[in-house]
C-alpha atoms as a PDB file:
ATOM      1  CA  UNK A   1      15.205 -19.144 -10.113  1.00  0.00           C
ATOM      2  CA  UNK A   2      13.416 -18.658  -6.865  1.00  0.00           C
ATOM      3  CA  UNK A   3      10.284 -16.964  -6.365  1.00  0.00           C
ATOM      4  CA  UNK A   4      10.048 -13.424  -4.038  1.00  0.00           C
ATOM      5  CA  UNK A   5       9.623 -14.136  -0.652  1.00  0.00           C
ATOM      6  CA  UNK A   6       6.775 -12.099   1.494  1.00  0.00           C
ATOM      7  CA  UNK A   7       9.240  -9.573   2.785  1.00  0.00           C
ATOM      8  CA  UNK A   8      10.498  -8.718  -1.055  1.00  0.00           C
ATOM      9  CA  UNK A   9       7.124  -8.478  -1.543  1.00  0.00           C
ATOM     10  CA  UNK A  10       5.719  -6.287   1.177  1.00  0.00           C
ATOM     11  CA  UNK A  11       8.914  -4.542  -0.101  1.00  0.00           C
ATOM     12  CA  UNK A  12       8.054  -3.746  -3.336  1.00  0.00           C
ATOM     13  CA  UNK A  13       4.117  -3.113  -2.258  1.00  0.00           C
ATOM     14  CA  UNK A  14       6.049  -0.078   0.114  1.00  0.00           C
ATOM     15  CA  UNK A  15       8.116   1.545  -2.361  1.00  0.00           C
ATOM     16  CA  UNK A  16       4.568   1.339  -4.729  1.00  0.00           C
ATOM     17  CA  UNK A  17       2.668   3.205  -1.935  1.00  0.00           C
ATOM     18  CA  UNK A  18       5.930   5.708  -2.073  1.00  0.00           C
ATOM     19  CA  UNK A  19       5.137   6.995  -5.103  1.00  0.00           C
ATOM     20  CA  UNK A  20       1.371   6.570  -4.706  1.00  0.00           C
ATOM     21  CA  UNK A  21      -0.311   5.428  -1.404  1.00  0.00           C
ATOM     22  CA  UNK A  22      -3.227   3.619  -3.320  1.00  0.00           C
ATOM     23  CA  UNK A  23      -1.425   2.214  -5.892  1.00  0.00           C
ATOM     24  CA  UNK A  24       0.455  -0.392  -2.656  1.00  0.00           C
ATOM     25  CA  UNK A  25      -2.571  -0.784  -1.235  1.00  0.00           C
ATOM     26  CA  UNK A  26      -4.270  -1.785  -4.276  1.00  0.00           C
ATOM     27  CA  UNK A  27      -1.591  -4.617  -5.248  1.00  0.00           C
ATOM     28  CA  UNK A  28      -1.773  -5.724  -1.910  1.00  0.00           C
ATOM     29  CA  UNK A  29      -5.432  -6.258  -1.447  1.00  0.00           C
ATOM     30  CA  UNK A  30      -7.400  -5.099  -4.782  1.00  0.00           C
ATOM     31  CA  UNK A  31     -10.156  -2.678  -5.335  1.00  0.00           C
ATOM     32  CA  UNK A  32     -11.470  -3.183  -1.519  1.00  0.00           C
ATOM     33  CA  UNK A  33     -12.462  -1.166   1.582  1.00  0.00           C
ATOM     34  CA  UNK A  34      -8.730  -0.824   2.583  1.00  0.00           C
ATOM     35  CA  UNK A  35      -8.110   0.744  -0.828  1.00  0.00           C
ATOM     36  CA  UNK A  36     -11.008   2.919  -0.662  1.00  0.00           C
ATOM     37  CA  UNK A  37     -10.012   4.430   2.912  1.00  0.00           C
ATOM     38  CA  UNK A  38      -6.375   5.008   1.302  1.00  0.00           C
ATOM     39  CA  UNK A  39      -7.628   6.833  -1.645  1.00  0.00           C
ATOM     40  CA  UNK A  40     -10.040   9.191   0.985  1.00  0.00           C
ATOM     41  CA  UNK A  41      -6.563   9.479   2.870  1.00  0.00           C
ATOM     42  CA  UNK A  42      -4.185  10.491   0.051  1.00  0.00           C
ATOM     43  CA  UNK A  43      -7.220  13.321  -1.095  1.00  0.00           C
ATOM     44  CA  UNK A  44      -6.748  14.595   2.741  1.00  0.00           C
ATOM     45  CA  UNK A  45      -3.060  14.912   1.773  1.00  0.00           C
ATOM     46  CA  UNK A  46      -0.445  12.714   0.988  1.00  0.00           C
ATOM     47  CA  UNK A  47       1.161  11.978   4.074  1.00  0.00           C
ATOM     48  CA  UNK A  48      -2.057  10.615   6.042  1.00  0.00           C
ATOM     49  CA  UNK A  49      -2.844   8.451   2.588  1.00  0.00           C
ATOM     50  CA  UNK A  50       0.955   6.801   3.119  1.00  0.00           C
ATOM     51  CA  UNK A  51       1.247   6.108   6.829  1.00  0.00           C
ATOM     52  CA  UNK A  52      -2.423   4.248   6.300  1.00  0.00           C
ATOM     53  CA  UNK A  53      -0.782   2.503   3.107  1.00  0.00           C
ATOM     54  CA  UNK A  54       2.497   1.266   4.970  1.00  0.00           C
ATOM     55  CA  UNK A  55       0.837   0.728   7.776  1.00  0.00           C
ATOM     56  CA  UNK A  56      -2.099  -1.675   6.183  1.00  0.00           C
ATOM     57  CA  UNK A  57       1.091  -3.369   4.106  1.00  0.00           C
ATOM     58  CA  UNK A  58       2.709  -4.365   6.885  1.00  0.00           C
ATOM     59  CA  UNK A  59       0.126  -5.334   9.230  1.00  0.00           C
ATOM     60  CA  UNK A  60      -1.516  -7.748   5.921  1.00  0.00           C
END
C-alpha cells in the first residue's frame, strides 16, 4: 500500500474545514494561532471562518 500524497491530504484537510472550518485547520497545523484566527472567523459567520480555512490549507 502507498501512503497519501500531500494533495490527498490537503484534500481531505478541505473537505474537514467543509463541515467545520476549525476542525481543517486544526489537523493541518494543531491548536496554534492559525487555528485560533479560524475559530474567531467561523463565530463571525461561517463563510469568513472557511475561505480563511481553505485558504491557510492550501497556502501550508
Amino acid at each position: 500500500m502507498s501512503s497519501a500524497t500531500e494533495t490527498e491530504k490537503d484534500i481531505i484537510k478541505i473537505i474537514l474545514s467543509s463541515i467545520i472550518p476549525p476542525l481543517g485547520v486544526a489537523a493541518e497545523f494543531g491548536i496554534s494561532k492559525q487555528f485560533w484566527i479560524s475559530v474567531i472567523l467561523t463565530m463571525f459567520g461561517y463563510i469568513p471562518g472557511l475561505i480563511y480555512a481553505v485558504y491557510i490549507i492550501s497556502r501550508g
